[in-house]
N, C-alpha and C. Protein backbone atom coordinates (compact mmCIF):
# COMPACT_ATOMS: atom_id res chain seq x y z
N UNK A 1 5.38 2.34 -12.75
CA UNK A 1 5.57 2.41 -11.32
C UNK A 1 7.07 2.51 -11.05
N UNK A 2 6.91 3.30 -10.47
CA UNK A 2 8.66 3.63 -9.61
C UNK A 2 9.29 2.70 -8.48
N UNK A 3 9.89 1.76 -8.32
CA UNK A 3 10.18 0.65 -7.89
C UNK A 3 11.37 0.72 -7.05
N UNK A 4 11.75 1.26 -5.75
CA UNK A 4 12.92 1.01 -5.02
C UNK A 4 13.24 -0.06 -4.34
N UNK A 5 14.48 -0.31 -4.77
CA UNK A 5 15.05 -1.63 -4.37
C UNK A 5 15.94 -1.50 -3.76
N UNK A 6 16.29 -1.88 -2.05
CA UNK A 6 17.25 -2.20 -1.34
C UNK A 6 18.18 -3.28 -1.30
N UNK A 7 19.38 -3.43 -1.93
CA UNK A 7 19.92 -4.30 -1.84
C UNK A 7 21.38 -4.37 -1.93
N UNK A 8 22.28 -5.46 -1.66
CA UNK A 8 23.69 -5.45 -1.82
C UNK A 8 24.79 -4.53 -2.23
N UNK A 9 25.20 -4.15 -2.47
CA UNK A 9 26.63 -3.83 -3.38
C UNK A 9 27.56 -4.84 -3.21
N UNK A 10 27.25 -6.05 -2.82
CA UNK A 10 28.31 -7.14 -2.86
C UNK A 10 28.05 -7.63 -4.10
N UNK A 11 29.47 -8.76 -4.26
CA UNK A 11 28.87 -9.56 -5.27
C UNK A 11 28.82 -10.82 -4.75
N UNK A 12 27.26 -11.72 -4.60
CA UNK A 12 27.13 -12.48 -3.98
C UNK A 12 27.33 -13.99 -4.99
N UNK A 13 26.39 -15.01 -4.17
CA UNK A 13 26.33 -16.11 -4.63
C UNK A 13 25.20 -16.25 -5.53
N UNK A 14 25.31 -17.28 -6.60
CA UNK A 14 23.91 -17.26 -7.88
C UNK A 14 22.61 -17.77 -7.31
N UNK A 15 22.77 -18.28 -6.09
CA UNK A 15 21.24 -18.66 -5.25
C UNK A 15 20.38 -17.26 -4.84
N UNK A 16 21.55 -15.99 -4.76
CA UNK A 16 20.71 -14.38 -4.74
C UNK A 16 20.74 -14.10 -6.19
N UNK A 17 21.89 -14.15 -7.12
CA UNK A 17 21.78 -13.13 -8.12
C UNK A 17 20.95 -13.65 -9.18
N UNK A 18 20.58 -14.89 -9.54
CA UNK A 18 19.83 -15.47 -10.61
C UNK A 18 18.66 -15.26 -10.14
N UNK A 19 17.99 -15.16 -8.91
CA UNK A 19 16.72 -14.43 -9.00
C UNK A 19 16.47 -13.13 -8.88
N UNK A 20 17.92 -12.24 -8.17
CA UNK A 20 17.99 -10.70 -8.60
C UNK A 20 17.32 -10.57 -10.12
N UNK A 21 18.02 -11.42 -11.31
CA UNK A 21 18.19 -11.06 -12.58
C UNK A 21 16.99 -11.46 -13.08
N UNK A 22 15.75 -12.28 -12.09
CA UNK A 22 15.00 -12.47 -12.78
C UNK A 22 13.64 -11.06 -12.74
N UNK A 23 13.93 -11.07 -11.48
CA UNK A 23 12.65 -9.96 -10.56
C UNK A 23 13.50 -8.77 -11.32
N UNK A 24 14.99 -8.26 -11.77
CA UNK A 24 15.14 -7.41 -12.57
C UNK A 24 14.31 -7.17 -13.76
N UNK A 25 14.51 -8.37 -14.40
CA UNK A 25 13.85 -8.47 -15.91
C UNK A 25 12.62 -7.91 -15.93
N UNK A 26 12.28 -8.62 -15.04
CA UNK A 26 10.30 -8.69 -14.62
C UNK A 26 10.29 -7.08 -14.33
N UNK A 27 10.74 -6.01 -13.53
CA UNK A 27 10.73 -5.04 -13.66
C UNK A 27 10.66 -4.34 -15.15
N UNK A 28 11.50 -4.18 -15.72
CA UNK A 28 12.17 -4.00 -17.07
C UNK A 28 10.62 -3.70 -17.80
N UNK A 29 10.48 -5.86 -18.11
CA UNK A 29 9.64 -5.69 -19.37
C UNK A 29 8.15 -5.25 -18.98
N UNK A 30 7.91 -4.99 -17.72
CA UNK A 30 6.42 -4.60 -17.08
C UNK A 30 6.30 -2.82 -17.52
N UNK A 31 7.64 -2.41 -17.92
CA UNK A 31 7.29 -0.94 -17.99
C UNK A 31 7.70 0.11 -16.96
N UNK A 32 8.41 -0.86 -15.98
CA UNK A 32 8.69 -0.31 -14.68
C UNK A 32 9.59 0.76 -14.58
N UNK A 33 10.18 1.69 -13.81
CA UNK A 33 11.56 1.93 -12.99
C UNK A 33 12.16 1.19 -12.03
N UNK A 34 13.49 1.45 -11.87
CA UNK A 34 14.38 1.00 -10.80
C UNK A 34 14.71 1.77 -9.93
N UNK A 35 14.36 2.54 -9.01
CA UNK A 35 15.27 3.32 -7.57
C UNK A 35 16.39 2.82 -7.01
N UNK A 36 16.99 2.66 -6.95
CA UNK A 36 18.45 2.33 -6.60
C UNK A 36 19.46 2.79 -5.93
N UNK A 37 20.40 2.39 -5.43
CA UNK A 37 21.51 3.33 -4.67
C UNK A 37 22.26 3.80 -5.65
N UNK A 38 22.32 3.31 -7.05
CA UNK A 38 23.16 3.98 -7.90
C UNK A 38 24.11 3.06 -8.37
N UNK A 39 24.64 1.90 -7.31
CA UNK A 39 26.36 1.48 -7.30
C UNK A 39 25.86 0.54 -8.54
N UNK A 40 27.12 0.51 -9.57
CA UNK A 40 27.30 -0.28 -10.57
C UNK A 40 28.27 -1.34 -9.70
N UNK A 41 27.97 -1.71 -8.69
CA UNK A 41 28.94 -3.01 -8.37
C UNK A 41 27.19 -3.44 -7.35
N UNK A 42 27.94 -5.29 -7.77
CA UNK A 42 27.25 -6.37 -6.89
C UNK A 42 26.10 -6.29 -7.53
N UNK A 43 24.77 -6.77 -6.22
CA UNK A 43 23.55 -7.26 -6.52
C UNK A 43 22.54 -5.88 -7.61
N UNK A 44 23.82 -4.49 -6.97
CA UNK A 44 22.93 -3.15 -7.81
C UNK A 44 22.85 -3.44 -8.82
N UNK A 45 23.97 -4.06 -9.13
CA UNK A 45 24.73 -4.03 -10.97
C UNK A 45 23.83 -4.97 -11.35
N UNK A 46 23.59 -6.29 -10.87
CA UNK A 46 22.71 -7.06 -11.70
C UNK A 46 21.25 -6.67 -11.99
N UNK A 47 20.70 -5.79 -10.77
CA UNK A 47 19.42 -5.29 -10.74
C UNK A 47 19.40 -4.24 -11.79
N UNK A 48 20.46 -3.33 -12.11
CA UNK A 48 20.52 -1.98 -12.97
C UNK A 48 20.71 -3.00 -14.17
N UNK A 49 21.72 -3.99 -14.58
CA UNK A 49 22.02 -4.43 -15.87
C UNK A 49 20.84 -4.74 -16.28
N UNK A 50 19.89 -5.63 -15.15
CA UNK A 50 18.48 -6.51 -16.26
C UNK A 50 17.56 -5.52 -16.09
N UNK A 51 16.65 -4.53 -15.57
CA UNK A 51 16.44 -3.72 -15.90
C UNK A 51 16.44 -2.61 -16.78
N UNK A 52 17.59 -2.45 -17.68
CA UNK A 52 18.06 -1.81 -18.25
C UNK A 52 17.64 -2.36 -19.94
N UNK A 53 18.43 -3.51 -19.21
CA UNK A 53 18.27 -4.68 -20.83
C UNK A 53 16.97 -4.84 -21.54
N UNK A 54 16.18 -5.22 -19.98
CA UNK A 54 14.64 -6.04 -20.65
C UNK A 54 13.50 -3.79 -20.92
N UNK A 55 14.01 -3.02 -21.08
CA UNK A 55 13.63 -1.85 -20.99
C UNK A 55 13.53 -1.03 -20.39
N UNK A 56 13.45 -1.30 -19.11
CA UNK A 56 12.93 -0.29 -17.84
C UNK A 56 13.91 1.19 -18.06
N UNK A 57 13.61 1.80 -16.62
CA UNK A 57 14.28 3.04 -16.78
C UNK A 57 14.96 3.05 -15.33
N UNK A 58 16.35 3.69 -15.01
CA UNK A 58 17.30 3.66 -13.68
C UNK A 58 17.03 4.72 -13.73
N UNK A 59 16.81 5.03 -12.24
CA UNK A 59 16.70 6.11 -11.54
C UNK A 59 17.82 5.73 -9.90
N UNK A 60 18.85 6.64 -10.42
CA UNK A 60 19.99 6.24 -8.94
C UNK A 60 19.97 6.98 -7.99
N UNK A 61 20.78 6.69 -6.87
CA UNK A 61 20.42 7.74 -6.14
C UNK A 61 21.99 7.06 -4.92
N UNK A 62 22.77 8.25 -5.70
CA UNK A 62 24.48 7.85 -5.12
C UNK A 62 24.14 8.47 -3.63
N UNK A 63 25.68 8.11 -3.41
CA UNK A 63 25.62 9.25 -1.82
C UNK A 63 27.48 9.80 -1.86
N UNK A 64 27.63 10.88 -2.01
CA UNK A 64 28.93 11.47 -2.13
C UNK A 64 30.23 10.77 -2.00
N UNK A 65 30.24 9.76 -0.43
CA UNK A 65 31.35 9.48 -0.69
C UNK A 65 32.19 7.87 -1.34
N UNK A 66 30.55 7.23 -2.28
CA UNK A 66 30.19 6.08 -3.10
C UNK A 66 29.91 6.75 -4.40
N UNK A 67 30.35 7.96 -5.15
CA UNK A 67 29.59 8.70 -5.95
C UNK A 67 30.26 8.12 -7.19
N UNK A 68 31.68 7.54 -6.93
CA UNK A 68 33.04 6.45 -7.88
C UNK A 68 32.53 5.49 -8.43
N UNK A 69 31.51 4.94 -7.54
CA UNK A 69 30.77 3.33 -8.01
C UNK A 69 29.19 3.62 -8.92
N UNK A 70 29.18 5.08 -8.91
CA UNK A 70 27.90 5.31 -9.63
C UNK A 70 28.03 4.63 -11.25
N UNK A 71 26.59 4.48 -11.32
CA UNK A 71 26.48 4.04 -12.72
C UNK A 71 26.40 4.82 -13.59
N UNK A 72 27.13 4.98 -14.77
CA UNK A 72 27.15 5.46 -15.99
C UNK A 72 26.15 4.96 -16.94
N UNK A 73 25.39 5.88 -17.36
CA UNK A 73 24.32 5.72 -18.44
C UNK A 73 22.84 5.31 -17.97
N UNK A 74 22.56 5.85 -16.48
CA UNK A 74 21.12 5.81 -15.82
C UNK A 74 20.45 6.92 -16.22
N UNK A 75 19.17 6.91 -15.84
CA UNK A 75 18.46 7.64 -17.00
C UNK A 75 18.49 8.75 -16.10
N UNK A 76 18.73 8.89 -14.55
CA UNK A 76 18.54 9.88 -13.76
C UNK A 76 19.55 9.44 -12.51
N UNK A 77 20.54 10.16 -12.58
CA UNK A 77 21.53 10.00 -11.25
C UNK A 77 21.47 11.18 -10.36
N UNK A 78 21.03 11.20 -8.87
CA UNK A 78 21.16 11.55 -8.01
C UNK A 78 22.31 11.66 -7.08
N UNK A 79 23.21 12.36 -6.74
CA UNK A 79 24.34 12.30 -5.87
C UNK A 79 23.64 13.39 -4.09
N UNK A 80 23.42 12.36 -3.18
CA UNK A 80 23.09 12.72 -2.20
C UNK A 80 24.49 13.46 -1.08
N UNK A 81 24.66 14.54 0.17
CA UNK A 81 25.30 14.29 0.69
C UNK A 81 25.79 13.18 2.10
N UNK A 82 24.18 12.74 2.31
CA UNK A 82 24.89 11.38 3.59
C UNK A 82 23.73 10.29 3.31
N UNK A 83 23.89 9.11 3.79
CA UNK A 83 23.01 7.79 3.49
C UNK A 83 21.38 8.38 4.28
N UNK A 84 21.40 9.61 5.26
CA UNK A 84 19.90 9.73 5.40
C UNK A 84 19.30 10.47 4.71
N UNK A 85 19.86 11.69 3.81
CA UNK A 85 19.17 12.05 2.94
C UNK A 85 19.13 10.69 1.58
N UNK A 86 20.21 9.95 1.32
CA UNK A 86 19.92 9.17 0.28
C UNK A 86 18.33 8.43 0.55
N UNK A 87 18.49 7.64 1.83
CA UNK A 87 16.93 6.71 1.46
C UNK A 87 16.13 7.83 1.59
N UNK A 88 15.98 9.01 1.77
CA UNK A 88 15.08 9.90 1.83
C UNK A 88 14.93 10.30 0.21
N UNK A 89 15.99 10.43 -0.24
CA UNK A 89 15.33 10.20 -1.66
C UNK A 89 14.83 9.44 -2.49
N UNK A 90 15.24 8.13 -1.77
CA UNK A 90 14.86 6.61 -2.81
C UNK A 90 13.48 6.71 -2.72
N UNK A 91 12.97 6.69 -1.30
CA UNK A 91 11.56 7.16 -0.69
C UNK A 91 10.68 8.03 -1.54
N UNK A 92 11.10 9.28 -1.65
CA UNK A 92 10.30 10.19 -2.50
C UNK A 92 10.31 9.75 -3.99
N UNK A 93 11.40 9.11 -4.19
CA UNK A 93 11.16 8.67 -5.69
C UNK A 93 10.49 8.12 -6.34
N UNK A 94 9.76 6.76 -5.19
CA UNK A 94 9.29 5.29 -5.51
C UNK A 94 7.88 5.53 -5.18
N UNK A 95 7.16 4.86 -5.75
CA UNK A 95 5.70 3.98 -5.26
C UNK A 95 5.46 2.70 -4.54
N UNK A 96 6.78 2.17 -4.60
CA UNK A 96 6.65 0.72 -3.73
C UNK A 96 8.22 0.54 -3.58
N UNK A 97 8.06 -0.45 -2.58
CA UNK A 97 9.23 -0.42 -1.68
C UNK A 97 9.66 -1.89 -2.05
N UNK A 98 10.86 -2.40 -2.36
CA UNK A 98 11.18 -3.87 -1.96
C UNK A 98 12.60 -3.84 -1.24
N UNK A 99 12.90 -4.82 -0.48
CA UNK A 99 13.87 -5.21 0.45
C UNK A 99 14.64 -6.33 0.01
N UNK A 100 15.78 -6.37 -0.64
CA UNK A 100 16.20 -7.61 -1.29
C UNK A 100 17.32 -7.74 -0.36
N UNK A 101 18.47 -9.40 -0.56
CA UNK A 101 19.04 -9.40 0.68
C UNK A 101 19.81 -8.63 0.54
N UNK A 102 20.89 -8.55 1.65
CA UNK A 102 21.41 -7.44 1.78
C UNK A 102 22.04 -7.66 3.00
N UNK A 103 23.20 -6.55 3.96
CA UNK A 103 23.89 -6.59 4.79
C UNK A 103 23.10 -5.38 5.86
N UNK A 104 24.45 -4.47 6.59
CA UNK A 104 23.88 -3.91 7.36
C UNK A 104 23.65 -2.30 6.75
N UNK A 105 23.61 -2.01 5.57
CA UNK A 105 23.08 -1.17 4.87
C UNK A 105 21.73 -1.17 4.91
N UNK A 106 21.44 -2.67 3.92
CA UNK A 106 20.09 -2.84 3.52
C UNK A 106 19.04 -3.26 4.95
N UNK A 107 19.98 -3.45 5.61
CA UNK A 107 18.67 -3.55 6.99
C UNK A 107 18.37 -2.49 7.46
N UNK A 108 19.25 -1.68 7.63
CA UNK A 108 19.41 0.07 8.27
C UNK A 108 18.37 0.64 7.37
N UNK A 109 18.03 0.61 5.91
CA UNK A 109 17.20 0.74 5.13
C UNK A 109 15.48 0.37 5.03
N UNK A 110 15.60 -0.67 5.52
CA UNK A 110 14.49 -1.57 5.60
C UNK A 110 14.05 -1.20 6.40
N UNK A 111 14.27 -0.78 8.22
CA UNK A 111 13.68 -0.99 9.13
C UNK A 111 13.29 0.99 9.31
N UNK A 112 14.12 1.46 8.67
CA UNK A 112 13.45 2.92 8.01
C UNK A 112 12.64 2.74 7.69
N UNK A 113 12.21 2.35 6.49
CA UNK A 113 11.01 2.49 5.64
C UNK A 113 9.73 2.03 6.71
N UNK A 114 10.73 0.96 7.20
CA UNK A 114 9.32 0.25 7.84
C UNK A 114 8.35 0.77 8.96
N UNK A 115 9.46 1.50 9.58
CA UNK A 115 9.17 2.56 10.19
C UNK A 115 8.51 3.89 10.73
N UNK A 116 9.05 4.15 9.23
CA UNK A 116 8.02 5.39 8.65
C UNK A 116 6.17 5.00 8.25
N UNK A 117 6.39 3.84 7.22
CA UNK A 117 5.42 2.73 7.37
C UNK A 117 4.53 2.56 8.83
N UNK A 118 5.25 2.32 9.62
CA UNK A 118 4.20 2.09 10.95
C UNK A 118 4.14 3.55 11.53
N UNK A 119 4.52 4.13 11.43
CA UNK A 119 3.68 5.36 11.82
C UNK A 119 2.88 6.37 10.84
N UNK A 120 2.87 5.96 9.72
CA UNK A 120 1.86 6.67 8.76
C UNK A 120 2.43 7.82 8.11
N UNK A 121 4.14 7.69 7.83
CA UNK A 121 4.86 8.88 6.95
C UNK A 121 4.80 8.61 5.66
N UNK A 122 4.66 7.27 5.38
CA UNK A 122 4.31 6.82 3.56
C UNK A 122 3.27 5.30 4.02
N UNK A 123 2.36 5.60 2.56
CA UNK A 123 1.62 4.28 2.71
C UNK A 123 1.99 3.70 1.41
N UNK A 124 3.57 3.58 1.38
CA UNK A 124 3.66 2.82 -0.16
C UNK A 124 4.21 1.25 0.39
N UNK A 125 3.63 0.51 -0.32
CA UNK A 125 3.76 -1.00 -0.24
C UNK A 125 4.74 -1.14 -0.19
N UNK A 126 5.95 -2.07 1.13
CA UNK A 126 6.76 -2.81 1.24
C UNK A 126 6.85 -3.56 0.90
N UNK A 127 7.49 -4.59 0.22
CA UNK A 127 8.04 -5.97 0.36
C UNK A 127 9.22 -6.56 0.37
N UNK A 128 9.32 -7.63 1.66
CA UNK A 128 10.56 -8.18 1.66
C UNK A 128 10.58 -9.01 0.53
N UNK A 129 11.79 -9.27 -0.15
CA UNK A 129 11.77 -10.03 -0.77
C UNK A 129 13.18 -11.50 -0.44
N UNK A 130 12.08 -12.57 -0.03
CA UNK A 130 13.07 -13.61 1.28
C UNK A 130 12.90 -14.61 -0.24
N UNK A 131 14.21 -14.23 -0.45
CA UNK A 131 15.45 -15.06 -1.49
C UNK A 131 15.59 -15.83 -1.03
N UNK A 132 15.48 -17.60 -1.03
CA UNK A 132 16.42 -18.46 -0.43
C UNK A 132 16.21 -18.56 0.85
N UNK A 133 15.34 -18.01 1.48
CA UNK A 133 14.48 -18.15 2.70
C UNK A 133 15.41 -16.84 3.79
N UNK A 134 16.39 -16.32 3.26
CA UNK A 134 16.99 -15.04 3.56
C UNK A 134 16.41 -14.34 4.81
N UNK A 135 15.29 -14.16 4.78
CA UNK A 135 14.71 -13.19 5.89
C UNK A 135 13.60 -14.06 6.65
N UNK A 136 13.69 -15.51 6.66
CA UNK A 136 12.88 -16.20 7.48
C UNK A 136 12.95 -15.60 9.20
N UNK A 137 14.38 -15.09 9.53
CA UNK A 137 14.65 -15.19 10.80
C UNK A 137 14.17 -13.73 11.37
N UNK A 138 13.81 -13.28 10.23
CA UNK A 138 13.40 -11.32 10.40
C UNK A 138 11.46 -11.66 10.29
N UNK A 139 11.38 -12.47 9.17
CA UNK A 139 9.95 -12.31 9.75
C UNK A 139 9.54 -13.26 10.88
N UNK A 140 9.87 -14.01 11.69
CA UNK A 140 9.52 -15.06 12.55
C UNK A 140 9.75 -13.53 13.77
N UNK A 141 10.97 -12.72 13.31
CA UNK A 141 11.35 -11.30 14.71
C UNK A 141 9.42 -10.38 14.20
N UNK A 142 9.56 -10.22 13.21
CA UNK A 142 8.29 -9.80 13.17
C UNK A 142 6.92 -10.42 13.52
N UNK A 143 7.41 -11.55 13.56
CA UNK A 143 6.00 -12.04 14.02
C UNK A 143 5.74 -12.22 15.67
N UNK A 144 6.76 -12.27 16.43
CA UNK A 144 6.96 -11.94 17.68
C UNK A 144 6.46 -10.51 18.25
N UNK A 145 7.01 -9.87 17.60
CA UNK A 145 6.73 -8.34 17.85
C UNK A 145 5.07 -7.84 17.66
N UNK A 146 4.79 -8.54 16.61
CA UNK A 146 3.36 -8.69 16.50
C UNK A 146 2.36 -9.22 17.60
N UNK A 147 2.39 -10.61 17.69
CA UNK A 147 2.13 -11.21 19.38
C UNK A 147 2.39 -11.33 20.31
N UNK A 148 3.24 -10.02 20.46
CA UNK A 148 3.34 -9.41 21.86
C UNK A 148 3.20 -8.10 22.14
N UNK A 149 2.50 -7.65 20.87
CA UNK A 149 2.12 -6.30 21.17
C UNK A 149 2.53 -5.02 20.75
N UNK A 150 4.30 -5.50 20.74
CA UNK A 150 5.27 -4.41 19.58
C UNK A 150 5.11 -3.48 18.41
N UNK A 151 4.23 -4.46 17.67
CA UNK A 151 3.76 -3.22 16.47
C UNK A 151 2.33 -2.95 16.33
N UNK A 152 1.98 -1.54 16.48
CA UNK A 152 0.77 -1.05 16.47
C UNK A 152 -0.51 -1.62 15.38
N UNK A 153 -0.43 -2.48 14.15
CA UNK A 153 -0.61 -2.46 13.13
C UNK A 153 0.03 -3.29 12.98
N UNK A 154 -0.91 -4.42 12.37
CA UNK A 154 -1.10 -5.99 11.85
C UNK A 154 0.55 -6.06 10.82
N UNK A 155 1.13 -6.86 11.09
CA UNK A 155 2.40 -6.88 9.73
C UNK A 155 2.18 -7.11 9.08
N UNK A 156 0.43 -7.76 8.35
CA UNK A 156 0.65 -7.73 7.25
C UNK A 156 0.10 -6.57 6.21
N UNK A 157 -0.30 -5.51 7.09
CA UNK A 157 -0.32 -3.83 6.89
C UNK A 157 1.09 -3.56 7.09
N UNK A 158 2.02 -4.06 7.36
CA UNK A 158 3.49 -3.08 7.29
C UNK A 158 4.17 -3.55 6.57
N UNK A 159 4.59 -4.95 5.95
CA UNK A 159 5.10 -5.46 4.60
C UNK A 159 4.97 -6.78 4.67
N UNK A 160 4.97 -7.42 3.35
CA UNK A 160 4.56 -8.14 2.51
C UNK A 160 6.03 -9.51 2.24
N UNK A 161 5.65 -10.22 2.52
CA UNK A 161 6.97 -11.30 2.63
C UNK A 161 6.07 -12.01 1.59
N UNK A 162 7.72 -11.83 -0.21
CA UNK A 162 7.31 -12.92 -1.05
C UNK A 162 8.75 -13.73 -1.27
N UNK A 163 8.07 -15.14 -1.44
CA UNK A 163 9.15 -15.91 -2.08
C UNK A 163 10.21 -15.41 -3.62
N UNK A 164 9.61 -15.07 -4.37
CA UNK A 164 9.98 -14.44 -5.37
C UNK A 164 9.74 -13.59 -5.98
N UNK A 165 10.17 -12.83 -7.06
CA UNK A 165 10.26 -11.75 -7.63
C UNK A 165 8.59 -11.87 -8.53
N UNK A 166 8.31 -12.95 -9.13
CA UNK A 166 7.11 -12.90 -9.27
C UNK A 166 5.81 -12.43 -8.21
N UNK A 167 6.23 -12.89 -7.29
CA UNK A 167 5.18 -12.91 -6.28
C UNK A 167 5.39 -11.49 -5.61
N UNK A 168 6.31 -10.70 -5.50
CA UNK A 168 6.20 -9.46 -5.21
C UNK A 168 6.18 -8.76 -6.48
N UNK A 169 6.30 -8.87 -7.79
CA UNK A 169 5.66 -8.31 -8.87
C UNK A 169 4.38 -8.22 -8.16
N UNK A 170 3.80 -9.09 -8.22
CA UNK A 170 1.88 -9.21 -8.52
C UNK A 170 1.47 -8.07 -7.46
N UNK A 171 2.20 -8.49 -5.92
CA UNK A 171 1.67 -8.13 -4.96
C UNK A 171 1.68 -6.29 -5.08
N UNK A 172 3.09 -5.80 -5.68
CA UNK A 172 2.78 -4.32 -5.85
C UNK A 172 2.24 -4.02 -7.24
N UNK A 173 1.78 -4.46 -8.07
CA UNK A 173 0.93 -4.11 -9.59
C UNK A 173 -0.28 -4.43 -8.83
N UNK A 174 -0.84 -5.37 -7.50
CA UNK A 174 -2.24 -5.22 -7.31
C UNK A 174 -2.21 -4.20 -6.24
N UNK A 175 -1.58 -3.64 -5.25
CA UNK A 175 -1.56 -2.53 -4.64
C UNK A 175 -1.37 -1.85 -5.36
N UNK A 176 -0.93 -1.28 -6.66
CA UNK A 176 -1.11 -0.11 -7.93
C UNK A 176 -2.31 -0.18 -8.81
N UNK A 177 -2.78 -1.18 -8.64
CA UNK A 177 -4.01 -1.14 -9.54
C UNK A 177 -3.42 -1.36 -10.77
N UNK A 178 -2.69 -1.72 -10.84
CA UNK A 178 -2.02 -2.34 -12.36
C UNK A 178 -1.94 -4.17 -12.76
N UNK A 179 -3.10 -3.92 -14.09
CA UNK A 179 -2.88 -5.20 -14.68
C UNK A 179 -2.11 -5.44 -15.38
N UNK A 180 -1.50 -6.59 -15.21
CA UNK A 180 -0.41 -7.21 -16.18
C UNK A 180 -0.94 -7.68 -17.04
């Protein structure tokens, strides 16, 4: 499964990156891919390093004028010319979607997908993935929007809020029909 992951180019604190490195791994040794923005800096780098390590395969996907921070030695690098064709490629690349934390990139990202998602342009599985309780304050906005009418379609038809990298493992290998 082709696996895009939204997340950082910072380099954060070990309460994000030690479970980046774990839900990396878990990618890796499942057989997986990585979709990616490409950047060998921050939360990318830890997601591309354990991925890489525990087996998986990188699939990047730069954007011209970040094309400096691309990673060397991915199995497939993409150089896009602007950030809307980029998630338009992460998109076509992947089978499932995850949302890791992130700034105002990875939200600009997220609420794309999600987007597209609620109106029926892809039916590939979202999931946030609320690190450290990270996106408590986004799904409590989603759950508002929900009981009051805002989104056409139940949220938990538009994505999937897991505590950890395990728990959004399972959740897209059982939306793939894949046993572990």
């Amino acid at each position: 499964m082709n696996i895009c992951v939204f997340c950082s180019a910072a380099d954060l604190d070990d309460r994000y990156v030690v479970p980046a490195r774990r839900f990396a791994e878990l990618i890796g040794k499942g057989g997986h891919a990585l979709v990616w923005g490409g950047s060998d800096t921050g939360l990318m780098k830890v997601m591309a390093d354990g991925v890489q390590e525990a087996g998986g395969k990188l699939i990047g996907v730069s954007v011209e004028f970040l094309a400096h921070k691309a990673r060397e030695g991915a199995d497939e690098m993409v150089v896009t010319k602007d950030l809307a064709e980029r998630k338009a490629q992460m998109l076509a690349r992947a089978d499932a979607i995850v949302v890791m934390v992130g700034g105002t990139g990875t939200l600009d990202e997220a609420t794309e997908i999600l987007e597209l998602r609620k109106h029926g342009m892809h039916t590939k599985p979202v999931v946030l993935l609320n690190t450290a309780g990270f996106y408590d304050g986004l799904k409590e906005q989603f759950q508002r929007m929900e009981a009051e009418g805002f989104l056409p379609i139940p949220l938990t038809d538009l994505a999937f809020f897991a505590a950890d990298g395990v728990g959004a493992l399972a959740y897209l290998e059982e939306k793939a029909g894949i046993r572990a």
